[in-house]
C-alpha atoms as a PDB file:
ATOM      1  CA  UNK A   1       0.000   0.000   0.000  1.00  0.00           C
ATOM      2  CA  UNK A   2       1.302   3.329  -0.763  1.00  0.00           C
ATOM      3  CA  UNK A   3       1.064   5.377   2.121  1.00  0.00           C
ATOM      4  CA  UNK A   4       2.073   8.778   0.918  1.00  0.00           C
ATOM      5  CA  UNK A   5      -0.239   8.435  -1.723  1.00  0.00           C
ATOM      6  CA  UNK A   6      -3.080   7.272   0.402  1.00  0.00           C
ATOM      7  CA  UNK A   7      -2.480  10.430   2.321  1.00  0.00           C
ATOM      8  CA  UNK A   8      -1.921  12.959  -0.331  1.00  0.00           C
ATOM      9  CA  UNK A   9      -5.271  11.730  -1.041  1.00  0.00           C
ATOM     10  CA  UNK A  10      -7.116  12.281   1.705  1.00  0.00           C
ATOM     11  CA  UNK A  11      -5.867  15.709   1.641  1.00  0.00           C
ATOM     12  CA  UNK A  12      -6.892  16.781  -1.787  1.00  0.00           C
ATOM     13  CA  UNK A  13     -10.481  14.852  -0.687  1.00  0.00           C
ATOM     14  CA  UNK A  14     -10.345  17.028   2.547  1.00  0.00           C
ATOM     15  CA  UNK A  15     -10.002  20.004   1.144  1.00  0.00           C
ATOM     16  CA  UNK A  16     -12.788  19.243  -1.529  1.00  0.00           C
ATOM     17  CA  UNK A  17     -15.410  18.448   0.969  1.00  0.00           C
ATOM     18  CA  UNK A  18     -14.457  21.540   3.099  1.00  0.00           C
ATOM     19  CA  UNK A  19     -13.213  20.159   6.021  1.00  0.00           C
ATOM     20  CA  UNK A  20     -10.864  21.967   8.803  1.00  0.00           C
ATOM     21  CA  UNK A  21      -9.037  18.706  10.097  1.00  0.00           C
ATOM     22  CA  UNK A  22      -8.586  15.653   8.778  1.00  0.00           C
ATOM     23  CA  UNK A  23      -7.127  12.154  10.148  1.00  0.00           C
ATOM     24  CA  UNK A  24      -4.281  10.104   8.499  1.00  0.00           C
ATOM     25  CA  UNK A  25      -2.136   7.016   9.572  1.00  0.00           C
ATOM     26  CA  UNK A  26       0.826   7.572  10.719  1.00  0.00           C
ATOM     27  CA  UNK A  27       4.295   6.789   9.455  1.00  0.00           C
ATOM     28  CA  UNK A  28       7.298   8.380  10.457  1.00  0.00           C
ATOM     29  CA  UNK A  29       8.175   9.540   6.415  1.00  0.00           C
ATOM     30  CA  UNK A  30       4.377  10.943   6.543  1.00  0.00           C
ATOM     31  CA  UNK A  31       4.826  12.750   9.731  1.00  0.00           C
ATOM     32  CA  UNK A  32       7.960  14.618   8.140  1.00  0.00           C
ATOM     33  CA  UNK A  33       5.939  15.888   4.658  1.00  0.00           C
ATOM     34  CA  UNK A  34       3.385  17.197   6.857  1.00  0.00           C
ATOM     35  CA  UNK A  35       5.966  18.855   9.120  1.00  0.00           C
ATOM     36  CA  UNK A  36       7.648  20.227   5.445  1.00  0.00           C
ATOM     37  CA  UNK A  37       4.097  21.530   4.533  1.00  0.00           C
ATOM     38  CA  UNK A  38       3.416  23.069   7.822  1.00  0.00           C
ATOM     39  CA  UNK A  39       6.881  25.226   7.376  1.00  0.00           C
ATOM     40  CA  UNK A  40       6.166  26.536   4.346  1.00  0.00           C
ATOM     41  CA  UNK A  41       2.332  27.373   5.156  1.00  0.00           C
ATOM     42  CA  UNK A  42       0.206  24.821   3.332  1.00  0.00           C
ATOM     43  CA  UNK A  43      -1.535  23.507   5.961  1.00  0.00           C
ATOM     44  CA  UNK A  44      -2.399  25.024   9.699  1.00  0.00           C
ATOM     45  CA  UNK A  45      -0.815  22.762  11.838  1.00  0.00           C
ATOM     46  CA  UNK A  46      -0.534  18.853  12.557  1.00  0.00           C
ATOM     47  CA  UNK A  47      -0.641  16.718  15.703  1.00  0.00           C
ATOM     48  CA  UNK A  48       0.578  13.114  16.537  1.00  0.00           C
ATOM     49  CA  UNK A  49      -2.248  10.930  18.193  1.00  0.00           C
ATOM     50  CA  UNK A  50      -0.317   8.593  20.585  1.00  0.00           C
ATOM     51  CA  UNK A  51      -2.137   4.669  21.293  1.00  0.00           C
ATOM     52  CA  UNK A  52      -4.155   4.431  24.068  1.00  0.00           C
ATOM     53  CA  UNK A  53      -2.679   1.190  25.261  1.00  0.00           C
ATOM     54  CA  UNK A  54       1.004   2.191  24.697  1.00  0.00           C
ATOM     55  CA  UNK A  55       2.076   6.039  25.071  1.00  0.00           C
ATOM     56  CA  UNK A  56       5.694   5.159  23.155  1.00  0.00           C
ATOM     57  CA  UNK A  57       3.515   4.328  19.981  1.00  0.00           C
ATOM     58  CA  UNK A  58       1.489   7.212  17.727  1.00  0.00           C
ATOM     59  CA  UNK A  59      -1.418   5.511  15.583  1.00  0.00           C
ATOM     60  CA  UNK A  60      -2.392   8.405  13.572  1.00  0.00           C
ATOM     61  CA  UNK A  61      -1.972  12.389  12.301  1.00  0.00           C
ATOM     62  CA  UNK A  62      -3.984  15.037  12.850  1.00  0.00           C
ATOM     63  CA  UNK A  63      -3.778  17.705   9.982  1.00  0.00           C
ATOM     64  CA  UNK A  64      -5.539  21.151   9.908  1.00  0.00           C
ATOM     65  CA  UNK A  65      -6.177  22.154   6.478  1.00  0.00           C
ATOM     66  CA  UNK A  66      -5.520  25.864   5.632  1.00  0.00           C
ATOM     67  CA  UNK A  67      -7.926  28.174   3.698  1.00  0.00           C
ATOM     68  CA  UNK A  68      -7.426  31.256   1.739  1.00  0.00           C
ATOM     69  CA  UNK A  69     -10.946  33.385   1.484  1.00  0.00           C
ATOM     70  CA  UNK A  70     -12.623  29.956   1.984  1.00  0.00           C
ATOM     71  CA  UNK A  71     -10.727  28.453  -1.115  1.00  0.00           C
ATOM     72  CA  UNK A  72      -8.218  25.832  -0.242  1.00  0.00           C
ATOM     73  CA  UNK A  73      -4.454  27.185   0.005  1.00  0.00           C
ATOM     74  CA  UNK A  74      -3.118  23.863  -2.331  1.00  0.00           C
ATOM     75  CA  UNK A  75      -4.695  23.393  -5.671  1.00  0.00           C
ATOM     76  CA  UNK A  76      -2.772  20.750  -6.183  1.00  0.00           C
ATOM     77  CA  UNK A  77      -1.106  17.564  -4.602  1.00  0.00           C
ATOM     78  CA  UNK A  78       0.576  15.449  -6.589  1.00  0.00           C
ATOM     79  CA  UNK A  79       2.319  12.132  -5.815  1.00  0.00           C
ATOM     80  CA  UNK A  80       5.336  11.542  -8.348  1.00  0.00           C
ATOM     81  CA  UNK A  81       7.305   8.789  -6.896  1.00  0.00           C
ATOM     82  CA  UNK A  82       5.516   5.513  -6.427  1.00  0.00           C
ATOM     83  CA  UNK A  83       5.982   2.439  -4.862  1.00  0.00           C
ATOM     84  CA  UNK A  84       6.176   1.213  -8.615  1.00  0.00           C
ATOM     85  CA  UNK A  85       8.061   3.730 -10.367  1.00  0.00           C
ATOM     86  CA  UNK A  86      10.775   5.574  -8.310  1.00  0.00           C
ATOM     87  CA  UNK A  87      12.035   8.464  -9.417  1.00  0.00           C
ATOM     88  CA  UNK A  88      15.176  10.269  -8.526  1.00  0.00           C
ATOM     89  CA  UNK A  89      16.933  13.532  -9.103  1.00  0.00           C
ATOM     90  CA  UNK A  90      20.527  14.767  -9.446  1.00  0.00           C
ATOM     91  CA  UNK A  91      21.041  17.744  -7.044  1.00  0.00           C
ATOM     92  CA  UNK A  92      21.778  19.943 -10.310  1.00  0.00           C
ATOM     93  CA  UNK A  93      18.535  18.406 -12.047  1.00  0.00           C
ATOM     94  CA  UNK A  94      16.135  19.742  -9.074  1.00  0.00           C
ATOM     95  CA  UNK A  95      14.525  22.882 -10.868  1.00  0.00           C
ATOM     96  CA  UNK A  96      12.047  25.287  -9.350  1.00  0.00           C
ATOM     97  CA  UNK A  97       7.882  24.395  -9.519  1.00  0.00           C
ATOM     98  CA  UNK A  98       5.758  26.831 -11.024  1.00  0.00           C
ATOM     99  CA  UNK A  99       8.459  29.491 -11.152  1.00  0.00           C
ATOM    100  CA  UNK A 100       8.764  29.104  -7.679  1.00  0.00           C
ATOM    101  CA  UNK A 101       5.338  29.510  -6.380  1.00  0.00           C
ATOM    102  CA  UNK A 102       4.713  25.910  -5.833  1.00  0.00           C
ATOM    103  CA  UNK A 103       7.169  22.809  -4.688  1.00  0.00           C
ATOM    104  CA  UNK A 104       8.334  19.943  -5.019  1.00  0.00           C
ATOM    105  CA  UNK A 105       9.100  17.203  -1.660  1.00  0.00           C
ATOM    106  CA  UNK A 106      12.421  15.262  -1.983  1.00  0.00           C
ATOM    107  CA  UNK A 107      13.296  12.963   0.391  1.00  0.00           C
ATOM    108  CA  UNK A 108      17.038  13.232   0.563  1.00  0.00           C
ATOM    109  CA  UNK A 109      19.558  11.526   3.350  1.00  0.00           C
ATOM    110  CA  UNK A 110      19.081  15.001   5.322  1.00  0.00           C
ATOM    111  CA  UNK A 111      14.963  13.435   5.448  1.00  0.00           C
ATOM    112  CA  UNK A 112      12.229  15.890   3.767  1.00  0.00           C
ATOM    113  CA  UNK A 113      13.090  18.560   1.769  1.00  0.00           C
ATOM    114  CA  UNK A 114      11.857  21.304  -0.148  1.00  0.00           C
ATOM    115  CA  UNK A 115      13.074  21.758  -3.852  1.00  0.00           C
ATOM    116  CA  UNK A 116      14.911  25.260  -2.565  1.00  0.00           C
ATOM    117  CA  UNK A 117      16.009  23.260   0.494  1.00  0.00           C
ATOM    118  CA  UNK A 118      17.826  20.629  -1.998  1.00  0.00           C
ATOM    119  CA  UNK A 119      18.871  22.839  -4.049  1.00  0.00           C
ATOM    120  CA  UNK A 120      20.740  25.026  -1.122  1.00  0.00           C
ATOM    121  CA  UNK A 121      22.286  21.716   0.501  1.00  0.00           C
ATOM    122  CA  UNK A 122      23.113  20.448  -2.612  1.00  0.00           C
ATOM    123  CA  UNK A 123      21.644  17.205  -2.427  1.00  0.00           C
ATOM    124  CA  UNK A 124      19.617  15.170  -4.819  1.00  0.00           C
ATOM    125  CA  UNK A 125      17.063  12.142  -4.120  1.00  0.00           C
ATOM    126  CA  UNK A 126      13.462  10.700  -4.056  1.00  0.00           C
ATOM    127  CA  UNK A 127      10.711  13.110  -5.656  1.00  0.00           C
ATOM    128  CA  UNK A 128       7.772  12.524  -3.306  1.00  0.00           C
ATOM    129  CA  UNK A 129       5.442  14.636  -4.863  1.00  0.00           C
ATOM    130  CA  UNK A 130       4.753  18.386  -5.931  1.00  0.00           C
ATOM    131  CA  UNK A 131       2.152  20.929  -4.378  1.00  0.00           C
ATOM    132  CA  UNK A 132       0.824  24.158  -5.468  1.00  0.00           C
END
């Protein structure tokens, strides 16, 4: 099962239906997009929910989705690496999204990072996805 994806996807269905908060599973590599997201203001906030039986173990992620004049804030979330067809980038390849307006998610040996992040560090790796 693609987890990212499955995520990615109940964002974009979040934001459809006009919700404020949303629930995903959690995954340590999911808990670090929605952290990237959160810097760079696509999303309010987002909360671990620790088990009930065991406070060392988080079963899920609480997101709060941002809105812009009642219109969601990311018109677009797009998975491009997949469990199926990886794709990888040269740190010279990684170019800007939308002129720089939107971004792509690389997951690098640093962990998540931001196309301008990548590009700074000078490191290459995974495309996750892009958002704008």
């Amino acid at each position: 099962m693609d987890t990212v994806g499955n995520a990615f996807c109940t964002l974009r269905n979040a934001q459809t239906r006009g919700f404020y908060k949303v629930e995903i599973p959690f995954s340590s590599h999911i808990w670090d997009i929605m952290l990237t997201l959160y810097i760079e203001g696509f999303i309010r906030g987002c909360k671990r929910k620790a088990s009930q039986t065991s406070a060392n173990k988080w079963t899920s992620i609480t997101v709060f989705l941002k809105y812009d004049l009642a219109s969601p804030v990311f018109q677009e979330l797009h998975r491009i690496s997949s469990p199926g067809r990886r794709v990888y980038t040269q740190s010279k390849k990684v170019t800007k999204y939308k002129g720089g307006l939107g971004l792509f998610l690389l997951s690098t040996s640093r962990g998540v990072l931001t196309d301008r992040d990548a590009r700074g560090w000078k490191l290459g790796g995974e495309m996750i996805g892009r958002v704008f």
